[in-house]
N, C-alpha and C. Protein backbone atom coordinates (compact mmCIF):
# COMPACT_ATOMS: atom_id res chain seq x y z
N UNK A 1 -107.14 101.62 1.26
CA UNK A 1 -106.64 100.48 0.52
C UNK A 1 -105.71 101.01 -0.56
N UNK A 2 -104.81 100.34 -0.56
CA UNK A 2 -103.86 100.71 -1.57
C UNK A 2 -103.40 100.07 -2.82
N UNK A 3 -103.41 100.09 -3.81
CA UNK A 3 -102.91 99.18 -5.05
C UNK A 3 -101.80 98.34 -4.94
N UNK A 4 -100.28 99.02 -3.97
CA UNK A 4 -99.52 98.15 -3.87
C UNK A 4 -100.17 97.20 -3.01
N UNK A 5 -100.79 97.57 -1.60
CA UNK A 5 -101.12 96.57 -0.80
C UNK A 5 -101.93 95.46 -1.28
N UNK A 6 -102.70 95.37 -1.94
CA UNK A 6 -103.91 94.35 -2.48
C UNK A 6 -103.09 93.72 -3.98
N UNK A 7 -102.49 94.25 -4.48
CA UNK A 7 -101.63 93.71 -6.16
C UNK A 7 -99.99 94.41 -6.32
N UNK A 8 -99.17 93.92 -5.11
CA UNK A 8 -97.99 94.54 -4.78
C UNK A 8 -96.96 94.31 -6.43
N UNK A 9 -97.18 92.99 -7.07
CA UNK A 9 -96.62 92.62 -8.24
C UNK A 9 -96.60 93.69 -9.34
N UNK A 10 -97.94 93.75 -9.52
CA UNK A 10 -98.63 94.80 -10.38
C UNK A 10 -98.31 96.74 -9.96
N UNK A 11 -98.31 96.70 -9.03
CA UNK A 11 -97.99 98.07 -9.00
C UNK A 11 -96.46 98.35 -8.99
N UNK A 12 -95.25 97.24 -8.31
CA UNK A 12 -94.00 97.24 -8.97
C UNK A 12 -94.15 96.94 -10.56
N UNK A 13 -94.86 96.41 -11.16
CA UNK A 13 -95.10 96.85 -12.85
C UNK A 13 -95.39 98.07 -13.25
N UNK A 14 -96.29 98.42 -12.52
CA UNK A 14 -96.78 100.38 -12.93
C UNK A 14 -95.69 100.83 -12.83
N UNK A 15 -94.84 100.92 -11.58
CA UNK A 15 -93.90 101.31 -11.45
C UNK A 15 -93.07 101.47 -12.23
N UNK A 16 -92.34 100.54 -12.94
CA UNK A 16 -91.17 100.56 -13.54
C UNK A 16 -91.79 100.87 -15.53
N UNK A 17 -92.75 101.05 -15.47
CA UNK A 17 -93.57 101.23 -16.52
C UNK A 17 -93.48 102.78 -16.81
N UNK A 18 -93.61 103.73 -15.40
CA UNK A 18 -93.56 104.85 -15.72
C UNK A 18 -92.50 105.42 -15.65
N UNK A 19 -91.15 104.76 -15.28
CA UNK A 19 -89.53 105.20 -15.72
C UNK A 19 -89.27 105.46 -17.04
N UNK A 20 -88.65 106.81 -16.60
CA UNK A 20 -87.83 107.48 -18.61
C UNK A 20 -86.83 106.07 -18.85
N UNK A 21 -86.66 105.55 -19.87
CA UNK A 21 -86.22 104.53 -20.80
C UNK A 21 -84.64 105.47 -20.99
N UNK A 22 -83.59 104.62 -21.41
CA UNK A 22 -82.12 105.73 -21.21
C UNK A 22 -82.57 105.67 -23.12
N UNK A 23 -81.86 106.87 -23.75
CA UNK A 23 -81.84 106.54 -24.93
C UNK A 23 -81.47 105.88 -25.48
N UNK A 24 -81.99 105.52 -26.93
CA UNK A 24 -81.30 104.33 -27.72
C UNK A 24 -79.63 104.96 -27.94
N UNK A 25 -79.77 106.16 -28.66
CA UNK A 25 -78.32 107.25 -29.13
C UNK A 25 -77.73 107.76 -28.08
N UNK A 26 -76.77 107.90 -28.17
CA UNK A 26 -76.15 108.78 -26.96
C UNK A 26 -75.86 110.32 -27.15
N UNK A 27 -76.80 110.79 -26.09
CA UNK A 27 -76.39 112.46 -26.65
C UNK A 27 -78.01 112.99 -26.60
N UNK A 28 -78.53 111.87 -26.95
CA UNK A 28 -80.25 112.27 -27.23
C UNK A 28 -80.73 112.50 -25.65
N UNK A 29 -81.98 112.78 -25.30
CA UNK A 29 -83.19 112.75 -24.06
C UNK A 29 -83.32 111.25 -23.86
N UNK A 30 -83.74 111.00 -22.88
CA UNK A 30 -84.17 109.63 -22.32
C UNK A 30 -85.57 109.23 -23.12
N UNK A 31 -86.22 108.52 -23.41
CA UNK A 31 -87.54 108.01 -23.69
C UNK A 31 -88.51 108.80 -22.58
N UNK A 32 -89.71 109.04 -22.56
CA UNK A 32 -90.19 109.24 -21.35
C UNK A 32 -91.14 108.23 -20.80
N UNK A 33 -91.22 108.11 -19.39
CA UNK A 33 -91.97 107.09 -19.08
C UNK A 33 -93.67 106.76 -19.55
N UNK A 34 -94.54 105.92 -19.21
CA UNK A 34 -95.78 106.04 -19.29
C UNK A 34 -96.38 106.80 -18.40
N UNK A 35 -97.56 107.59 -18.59
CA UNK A 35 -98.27 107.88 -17.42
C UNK A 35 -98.96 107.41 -16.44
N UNK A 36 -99.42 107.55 -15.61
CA UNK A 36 -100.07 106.74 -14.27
C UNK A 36 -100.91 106.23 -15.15
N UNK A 37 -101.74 106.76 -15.40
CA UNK A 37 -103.29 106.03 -16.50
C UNK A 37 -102.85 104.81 -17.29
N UNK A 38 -101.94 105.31 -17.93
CA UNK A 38 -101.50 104.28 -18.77
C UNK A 38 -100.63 103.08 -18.13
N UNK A 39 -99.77 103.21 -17.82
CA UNK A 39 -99.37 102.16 -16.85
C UNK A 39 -100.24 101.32 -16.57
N UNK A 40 -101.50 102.08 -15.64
CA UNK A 40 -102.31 101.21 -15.28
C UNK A 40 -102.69 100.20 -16.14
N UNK A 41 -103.44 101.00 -16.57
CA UNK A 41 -104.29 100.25 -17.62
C UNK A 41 -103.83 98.98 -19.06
N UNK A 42 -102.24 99.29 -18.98
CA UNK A 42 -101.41 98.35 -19.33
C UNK A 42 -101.37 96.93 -18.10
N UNK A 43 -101.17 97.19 -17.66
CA UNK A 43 -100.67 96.26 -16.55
C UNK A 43 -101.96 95.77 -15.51
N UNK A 44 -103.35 96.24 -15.29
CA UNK A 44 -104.38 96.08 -14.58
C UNK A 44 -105.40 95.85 -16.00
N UNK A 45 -105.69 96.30 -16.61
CA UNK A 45 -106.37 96.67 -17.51
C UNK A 45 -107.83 97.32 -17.15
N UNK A 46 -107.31 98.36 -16.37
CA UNK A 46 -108.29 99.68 -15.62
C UNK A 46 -107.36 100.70 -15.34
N UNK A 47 -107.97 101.99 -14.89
CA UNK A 47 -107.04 102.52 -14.19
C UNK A 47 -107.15 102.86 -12.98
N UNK A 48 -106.64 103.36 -12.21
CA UNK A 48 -106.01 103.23 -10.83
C UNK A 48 -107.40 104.34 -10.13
N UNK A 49 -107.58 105.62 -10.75
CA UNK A 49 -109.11 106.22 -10.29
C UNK A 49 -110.49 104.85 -10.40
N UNK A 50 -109.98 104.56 -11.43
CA UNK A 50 -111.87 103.72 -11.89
C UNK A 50 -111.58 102.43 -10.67
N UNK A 51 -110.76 102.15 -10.51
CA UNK A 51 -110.76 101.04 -8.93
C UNK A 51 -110.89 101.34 -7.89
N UNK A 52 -110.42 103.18 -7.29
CA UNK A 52 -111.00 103.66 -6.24
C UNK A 52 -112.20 103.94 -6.50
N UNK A 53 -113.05 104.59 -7.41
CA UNK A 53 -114.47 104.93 -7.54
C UNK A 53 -115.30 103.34 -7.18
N UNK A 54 -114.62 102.31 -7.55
CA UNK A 54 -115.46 100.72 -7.71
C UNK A 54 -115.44 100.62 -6.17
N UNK A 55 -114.41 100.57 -5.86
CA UNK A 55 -114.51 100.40 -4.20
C UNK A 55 -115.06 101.17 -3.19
N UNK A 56 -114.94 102.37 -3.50
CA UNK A 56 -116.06 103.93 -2.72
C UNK A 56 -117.52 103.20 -2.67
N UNK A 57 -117.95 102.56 -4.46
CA UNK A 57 -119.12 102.41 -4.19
C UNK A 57 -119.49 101.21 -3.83
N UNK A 58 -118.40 99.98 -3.39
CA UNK A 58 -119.07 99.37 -2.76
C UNK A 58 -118.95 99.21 -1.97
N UNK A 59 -118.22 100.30 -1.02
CA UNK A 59 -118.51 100.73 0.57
C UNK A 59 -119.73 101.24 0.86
N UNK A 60 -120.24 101.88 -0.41
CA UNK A 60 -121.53 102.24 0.10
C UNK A 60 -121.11 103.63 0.30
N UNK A 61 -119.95 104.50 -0.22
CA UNK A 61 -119.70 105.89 -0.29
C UNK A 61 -121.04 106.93 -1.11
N UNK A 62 -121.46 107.71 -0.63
CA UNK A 62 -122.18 108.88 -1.55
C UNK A 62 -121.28 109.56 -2.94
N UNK A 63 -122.40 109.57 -3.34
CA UNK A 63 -122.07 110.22 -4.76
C UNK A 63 -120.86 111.34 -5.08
N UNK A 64 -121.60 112.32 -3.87
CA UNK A 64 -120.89 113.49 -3.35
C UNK A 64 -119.07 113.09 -2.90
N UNK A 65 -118.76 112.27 -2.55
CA UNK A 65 -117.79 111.32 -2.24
C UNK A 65 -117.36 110.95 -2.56
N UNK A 66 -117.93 110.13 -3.68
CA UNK A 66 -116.99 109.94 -5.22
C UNK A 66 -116.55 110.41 -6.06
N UNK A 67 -117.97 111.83 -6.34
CA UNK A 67 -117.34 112.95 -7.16
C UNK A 67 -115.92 113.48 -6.49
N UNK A 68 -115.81 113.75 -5.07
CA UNK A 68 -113.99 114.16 -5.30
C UNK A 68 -113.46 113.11 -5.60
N UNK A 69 -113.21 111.85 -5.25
CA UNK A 69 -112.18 110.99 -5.52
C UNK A 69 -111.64 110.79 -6.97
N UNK A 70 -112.72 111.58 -7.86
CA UNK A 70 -112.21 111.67 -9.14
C UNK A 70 -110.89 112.63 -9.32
N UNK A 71 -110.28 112.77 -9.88
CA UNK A 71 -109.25 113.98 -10.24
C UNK A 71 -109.80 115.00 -11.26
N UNK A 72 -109.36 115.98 -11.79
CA UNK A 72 -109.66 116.74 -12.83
C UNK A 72 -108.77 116.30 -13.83
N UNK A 73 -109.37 116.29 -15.12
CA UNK A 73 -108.81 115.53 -16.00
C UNK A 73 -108.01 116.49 -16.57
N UNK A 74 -106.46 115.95 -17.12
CA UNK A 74 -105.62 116.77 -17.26
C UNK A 74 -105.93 117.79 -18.40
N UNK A 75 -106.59 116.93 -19.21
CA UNK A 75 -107.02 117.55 -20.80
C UNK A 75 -107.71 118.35 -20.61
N UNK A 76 -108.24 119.07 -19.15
CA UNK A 76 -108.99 120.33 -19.31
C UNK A 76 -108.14 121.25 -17.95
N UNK A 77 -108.53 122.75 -18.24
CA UNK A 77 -108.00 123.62 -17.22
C UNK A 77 -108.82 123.50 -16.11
N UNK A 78 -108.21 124.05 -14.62
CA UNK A 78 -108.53 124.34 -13.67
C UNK A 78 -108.97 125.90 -13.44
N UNK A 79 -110.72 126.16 -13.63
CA UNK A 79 -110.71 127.65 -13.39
C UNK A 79 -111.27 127.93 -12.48
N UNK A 80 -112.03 127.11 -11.30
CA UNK A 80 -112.34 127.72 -10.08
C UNK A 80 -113.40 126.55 -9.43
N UNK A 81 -113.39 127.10 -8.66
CA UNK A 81 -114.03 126.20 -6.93
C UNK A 81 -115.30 126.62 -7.25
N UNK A 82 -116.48 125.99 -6.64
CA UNK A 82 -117.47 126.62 -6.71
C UNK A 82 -118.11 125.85 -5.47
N UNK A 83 -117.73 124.83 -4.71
CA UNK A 83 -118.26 124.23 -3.40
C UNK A 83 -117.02 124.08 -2.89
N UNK A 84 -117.35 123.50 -1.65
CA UNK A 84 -116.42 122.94 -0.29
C UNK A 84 -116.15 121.52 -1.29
N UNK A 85 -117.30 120.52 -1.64
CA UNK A 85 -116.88 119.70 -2.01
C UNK A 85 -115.52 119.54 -3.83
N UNK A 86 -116.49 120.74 -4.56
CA UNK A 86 -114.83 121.18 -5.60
C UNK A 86 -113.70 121.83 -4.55
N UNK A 87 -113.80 121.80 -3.95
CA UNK A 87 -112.51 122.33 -3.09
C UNK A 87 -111.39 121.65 -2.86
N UNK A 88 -112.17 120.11 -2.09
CA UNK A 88 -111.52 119.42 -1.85
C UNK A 88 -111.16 118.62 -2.52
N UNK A 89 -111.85 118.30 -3.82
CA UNK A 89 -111.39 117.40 -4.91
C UNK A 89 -110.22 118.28 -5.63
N UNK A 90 -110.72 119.79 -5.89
CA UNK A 90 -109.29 120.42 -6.54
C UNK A 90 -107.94 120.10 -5.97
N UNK A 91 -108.19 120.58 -4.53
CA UNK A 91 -106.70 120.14 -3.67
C UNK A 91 -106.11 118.96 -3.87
N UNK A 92 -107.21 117.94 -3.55
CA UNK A 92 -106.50 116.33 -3.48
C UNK A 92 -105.65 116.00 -5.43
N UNK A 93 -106.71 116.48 -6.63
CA UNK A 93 -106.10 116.56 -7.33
C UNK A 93 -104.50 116.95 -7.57
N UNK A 94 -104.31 118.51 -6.73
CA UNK A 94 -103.51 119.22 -6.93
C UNK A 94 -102.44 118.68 -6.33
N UNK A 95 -102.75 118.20 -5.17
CA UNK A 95 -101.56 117.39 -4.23
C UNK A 95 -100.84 116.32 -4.82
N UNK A 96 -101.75 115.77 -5.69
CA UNK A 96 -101.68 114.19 -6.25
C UNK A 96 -100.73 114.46 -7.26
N UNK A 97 -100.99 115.86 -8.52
CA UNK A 97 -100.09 116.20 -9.50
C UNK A 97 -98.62 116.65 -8.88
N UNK A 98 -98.84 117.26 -7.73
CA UNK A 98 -97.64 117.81 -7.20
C UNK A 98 -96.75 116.48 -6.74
N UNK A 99 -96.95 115.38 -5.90
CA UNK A 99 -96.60 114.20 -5.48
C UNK A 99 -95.78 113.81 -6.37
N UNK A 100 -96.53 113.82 -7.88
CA UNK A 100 -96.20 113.01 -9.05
C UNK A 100 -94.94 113.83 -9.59
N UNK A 101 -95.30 115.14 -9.78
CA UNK A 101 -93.95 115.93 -9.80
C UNK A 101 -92.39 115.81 -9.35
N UNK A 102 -92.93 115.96 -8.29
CA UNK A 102 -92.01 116.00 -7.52
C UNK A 102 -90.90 114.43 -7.62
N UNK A 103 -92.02 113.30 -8.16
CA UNK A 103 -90.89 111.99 -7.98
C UNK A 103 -90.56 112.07 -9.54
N UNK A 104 -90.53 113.23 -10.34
CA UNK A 104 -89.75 113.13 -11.40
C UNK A 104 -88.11 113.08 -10.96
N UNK A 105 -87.72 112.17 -11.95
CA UNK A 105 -85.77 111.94 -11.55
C UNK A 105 -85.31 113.54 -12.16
N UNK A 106 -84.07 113.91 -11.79
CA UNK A 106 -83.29 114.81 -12.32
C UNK A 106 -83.85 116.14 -11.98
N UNK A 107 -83.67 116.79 -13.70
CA UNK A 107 -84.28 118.36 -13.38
C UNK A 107 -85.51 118.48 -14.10
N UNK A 108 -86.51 117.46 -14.01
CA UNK A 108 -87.36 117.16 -14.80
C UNK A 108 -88.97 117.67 -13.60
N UNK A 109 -88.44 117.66 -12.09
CA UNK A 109 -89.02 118.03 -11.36
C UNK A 109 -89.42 119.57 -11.36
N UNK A 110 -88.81 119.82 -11.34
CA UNK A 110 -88.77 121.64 -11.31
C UNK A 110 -89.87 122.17 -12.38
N UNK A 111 -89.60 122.28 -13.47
CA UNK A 111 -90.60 122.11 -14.69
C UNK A 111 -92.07 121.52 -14.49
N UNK A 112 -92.18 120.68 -14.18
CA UNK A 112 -93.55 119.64 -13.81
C UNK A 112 -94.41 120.41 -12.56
N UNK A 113 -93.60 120.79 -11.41
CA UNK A 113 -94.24 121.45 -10.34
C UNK A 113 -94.48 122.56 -11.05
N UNK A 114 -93.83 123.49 -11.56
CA UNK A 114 -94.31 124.73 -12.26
C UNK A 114 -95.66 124.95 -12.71
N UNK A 115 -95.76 123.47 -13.74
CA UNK A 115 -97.11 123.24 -14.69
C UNK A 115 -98.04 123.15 -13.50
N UNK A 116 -98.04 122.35 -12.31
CA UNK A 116 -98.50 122.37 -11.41
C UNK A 116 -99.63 123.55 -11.12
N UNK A 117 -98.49 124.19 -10.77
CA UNK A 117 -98.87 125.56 -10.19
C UNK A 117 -99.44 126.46 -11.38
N UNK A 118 -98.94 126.43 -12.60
CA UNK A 118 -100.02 127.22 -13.67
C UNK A 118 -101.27 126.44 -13.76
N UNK A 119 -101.56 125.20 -13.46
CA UNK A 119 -102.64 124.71 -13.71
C UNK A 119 -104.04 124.91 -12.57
N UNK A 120 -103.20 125.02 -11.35
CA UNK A 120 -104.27 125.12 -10.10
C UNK A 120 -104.06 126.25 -9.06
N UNK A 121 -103.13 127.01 -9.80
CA UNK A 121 -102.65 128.42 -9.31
C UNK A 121 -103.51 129.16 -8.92
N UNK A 122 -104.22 129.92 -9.80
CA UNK A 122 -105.39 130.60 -9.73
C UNK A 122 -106.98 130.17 -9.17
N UNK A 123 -107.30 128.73 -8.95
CA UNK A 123 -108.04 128.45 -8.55
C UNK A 123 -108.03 128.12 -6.71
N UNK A 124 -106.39 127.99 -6.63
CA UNK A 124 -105.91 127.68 -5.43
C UNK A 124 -105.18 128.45 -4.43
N UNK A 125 -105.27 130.14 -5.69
CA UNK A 125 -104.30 130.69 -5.10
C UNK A 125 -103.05 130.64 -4.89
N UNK A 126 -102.27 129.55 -5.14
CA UNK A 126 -101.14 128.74 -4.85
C UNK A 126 -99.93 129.13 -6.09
N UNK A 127 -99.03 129.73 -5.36
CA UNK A 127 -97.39 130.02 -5.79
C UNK A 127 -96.73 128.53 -5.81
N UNK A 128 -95.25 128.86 -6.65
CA UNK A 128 -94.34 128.28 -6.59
C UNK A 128 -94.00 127.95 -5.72
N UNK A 129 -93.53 128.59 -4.52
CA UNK A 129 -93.06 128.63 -3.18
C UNK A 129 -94.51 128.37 -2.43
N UNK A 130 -95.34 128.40 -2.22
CA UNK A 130 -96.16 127.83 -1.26
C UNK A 130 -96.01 126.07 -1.75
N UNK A 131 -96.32 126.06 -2.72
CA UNK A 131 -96.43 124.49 -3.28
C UNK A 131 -95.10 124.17 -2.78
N UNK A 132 -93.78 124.19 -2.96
CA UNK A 132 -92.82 123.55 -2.25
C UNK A 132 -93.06 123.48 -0.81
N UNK A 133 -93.18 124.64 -0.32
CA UNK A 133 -93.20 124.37 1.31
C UNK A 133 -94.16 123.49 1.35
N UNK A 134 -95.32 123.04 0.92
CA UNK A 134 -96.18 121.97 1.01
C UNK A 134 -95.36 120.48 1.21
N UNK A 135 -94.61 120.53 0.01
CA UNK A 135 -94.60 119.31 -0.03
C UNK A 135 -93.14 119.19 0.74
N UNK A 136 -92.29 120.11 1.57
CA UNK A 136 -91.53 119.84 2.03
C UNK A 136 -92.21 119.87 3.63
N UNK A 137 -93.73 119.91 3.85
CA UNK A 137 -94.25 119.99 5.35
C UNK A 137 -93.66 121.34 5.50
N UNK A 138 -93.80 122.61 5.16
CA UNK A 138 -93.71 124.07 5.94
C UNK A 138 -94.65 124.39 6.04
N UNK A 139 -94.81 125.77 6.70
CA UNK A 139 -96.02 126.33 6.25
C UNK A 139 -95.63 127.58 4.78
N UNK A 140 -97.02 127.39 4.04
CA UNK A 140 -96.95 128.71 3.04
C UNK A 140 -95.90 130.08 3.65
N UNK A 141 -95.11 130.06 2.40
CA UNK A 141 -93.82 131.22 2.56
C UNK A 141 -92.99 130.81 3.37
N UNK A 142 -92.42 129.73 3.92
CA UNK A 142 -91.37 129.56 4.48
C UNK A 142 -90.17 129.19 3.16
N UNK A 143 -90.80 128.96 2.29
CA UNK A 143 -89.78 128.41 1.09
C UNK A 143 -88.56 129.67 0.78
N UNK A 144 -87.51 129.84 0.48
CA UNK A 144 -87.39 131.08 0.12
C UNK A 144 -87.23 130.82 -1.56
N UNK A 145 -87.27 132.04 -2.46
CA UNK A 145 -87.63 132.20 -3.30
C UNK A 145 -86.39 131.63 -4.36
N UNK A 146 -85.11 131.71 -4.04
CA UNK A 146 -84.12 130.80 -4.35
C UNK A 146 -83.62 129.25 -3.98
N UNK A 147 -84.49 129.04 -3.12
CA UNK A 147 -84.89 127.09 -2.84
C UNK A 147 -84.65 126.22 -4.55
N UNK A 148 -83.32 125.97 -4.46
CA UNK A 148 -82.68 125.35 -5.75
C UNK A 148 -83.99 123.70 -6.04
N UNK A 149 -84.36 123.59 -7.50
CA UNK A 149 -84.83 122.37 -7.70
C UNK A 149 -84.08 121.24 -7.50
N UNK A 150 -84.09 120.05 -7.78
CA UNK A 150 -85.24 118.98 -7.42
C UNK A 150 -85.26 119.15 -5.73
N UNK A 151 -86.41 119.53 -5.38
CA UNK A 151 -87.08 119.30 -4.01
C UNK A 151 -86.17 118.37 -2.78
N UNK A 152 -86.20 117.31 -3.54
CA UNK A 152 -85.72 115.91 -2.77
C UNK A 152 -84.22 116.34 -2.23
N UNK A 153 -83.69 116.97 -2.43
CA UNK A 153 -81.96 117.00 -2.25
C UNK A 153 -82.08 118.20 -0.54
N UNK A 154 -83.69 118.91 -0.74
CA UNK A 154 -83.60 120.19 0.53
C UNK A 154 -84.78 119.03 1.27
N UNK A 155 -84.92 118.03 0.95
CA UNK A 155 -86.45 117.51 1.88
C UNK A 155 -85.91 116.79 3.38
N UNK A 156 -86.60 117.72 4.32
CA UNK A 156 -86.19 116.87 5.92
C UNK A 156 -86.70 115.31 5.84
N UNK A 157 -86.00 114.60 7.04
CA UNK A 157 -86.48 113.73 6.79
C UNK A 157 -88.08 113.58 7.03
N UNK A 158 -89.40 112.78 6.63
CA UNK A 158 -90.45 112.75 6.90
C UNK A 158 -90.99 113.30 6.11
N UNK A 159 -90.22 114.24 5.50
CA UNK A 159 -91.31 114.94 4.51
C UNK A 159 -91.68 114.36 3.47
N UNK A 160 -92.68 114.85 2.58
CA UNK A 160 -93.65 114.03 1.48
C UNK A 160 -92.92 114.00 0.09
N UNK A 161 -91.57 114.70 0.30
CA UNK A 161 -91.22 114.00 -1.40
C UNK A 161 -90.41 112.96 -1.36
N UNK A 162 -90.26 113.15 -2.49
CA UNK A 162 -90.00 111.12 -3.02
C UNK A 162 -88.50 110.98 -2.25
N UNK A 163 -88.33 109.79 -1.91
CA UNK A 163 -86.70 109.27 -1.80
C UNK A 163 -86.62 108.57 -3.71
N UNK A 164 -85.81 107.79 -4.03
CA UNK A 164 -85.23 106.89 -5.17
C UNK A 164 -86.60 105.54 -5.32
N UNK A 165 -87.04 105.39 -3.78
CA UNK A 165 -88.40 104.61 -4.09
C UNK A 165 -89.10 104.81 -4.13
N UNK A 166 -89.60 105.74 -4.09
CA UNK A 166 -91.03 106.50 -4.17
C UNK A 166 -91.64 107.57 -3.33
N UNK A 167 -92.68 108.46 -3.56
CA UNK A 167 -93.20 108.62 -2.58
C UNK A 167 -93.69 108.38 -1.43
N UNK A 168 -93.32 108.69 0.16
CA UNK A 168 -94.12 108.05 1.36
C UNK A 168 -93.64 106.51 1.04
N UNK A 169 -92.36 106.43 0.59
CA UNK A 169 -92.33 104.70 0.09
C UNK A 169 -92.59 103.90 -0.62
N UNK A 170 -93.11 104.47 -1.15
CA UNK A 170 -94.38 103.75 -2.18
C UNK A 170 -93.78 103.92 -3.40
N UNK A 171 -93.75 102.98 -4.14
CA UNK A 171 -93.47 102.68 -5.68
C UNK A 171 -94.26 103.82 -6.47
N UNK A 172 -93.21 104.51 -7.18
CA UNK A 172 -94.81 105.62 -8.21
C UNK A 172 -95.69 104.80 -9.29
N UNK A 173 -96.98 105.38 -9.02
CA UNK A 173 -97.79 104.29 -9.72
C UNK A 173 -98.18 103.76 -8.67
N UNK A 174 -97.72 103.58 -7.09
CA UNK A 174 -98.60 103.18 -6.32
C UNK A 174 -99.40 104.67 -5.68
N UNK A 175 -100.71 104.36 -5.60
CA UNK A 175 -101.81 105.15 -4.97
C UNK A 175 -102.64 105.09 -4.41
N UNK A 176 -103.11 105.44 -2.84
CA UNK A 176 -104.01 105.03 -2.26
C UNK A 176 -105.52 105.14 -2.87
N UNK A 177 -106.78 104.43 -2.69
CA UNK A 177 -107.72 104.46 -3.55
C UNK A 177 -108.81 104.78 -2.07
């Protein structure tokens, strides 16, 4: 289930909620957008995890089940795996930050995937260049090491980074739950 699909209005609100603002001055940085959380929670008045966890559990999902669907919260580091099940919540996290990255406009991408990768690097093992080939569908090390930023300008078609509408299509700020 997806947020656009069930509240399509509302997640074109997240959406345009988390766009950099142009500056007031000219010459200055853009405003920066809101974050997913916030967005949400502006515009839903929840956020976009606490509605997948509501719905996991009233599928009747296990605990174990919900604990990944959580993310790791940004305000703390990523220092290591310790189950199959942190495994897979690290990744899905990691994928999810990278996604989000990646639909930064400009050269604002490049930077963001970086943090990426210092954040879940070491727990994931995971380079600069593996994380691109990810999200351009390669396999690890096909990237080469001079693969110019933003992503989107080298992405085949099909692959997982953003076009101008979003990720996979999807409005940012939309997320499957």
């Amino acid at each position: 289930m997806c947020i656009r699909d069930s509240f399509p209005d509302e997640a074109l609100q997240i959406h345009r909620l988390m766009q950099p603002a142009p500056s007031p001055r000219e010459g200055e940085p853009e405003e920066p957008g809101m974050s997913e959380e916030s967005a949400a929670f502006a515009v839903l008045g929840v956020d976009i995890e606490t509605i997948g966890i509501a719905v996991a559990r009233h599928w009747g999902l296990d605990d174990a089940v919900v604990h990944m669907i959580r993310h790791h919260p940004l305000s703390t580091p990523v220092r290591s795996v310790e189950s199959d099940d942190d495994m897979l919540r690290t990744v899905a996290s990691c994928a999810h930050e990278a996604v989000q990255a990646a639909a930064l406009p400009g050269t604002r991408a490049g930077p963001a995937l970086q943090r990426v990768v210092q954040r879940y690097g070491r727990a994931l093992h995971l380079s600069l260049r593996d994380l691109q080939a990810a999200l351009l569908g390669q396999p690890p090390g096909s990237v080469p090491p001079t693969q110019p930023m933003p992503l989107e300008a080298q992405a085949p078609a099909g692959s997982p980074v953003r076009s101008r509408e979003g990720v996979f299509g999807q409005p940012a700020g939309a997320r499957c739950v």
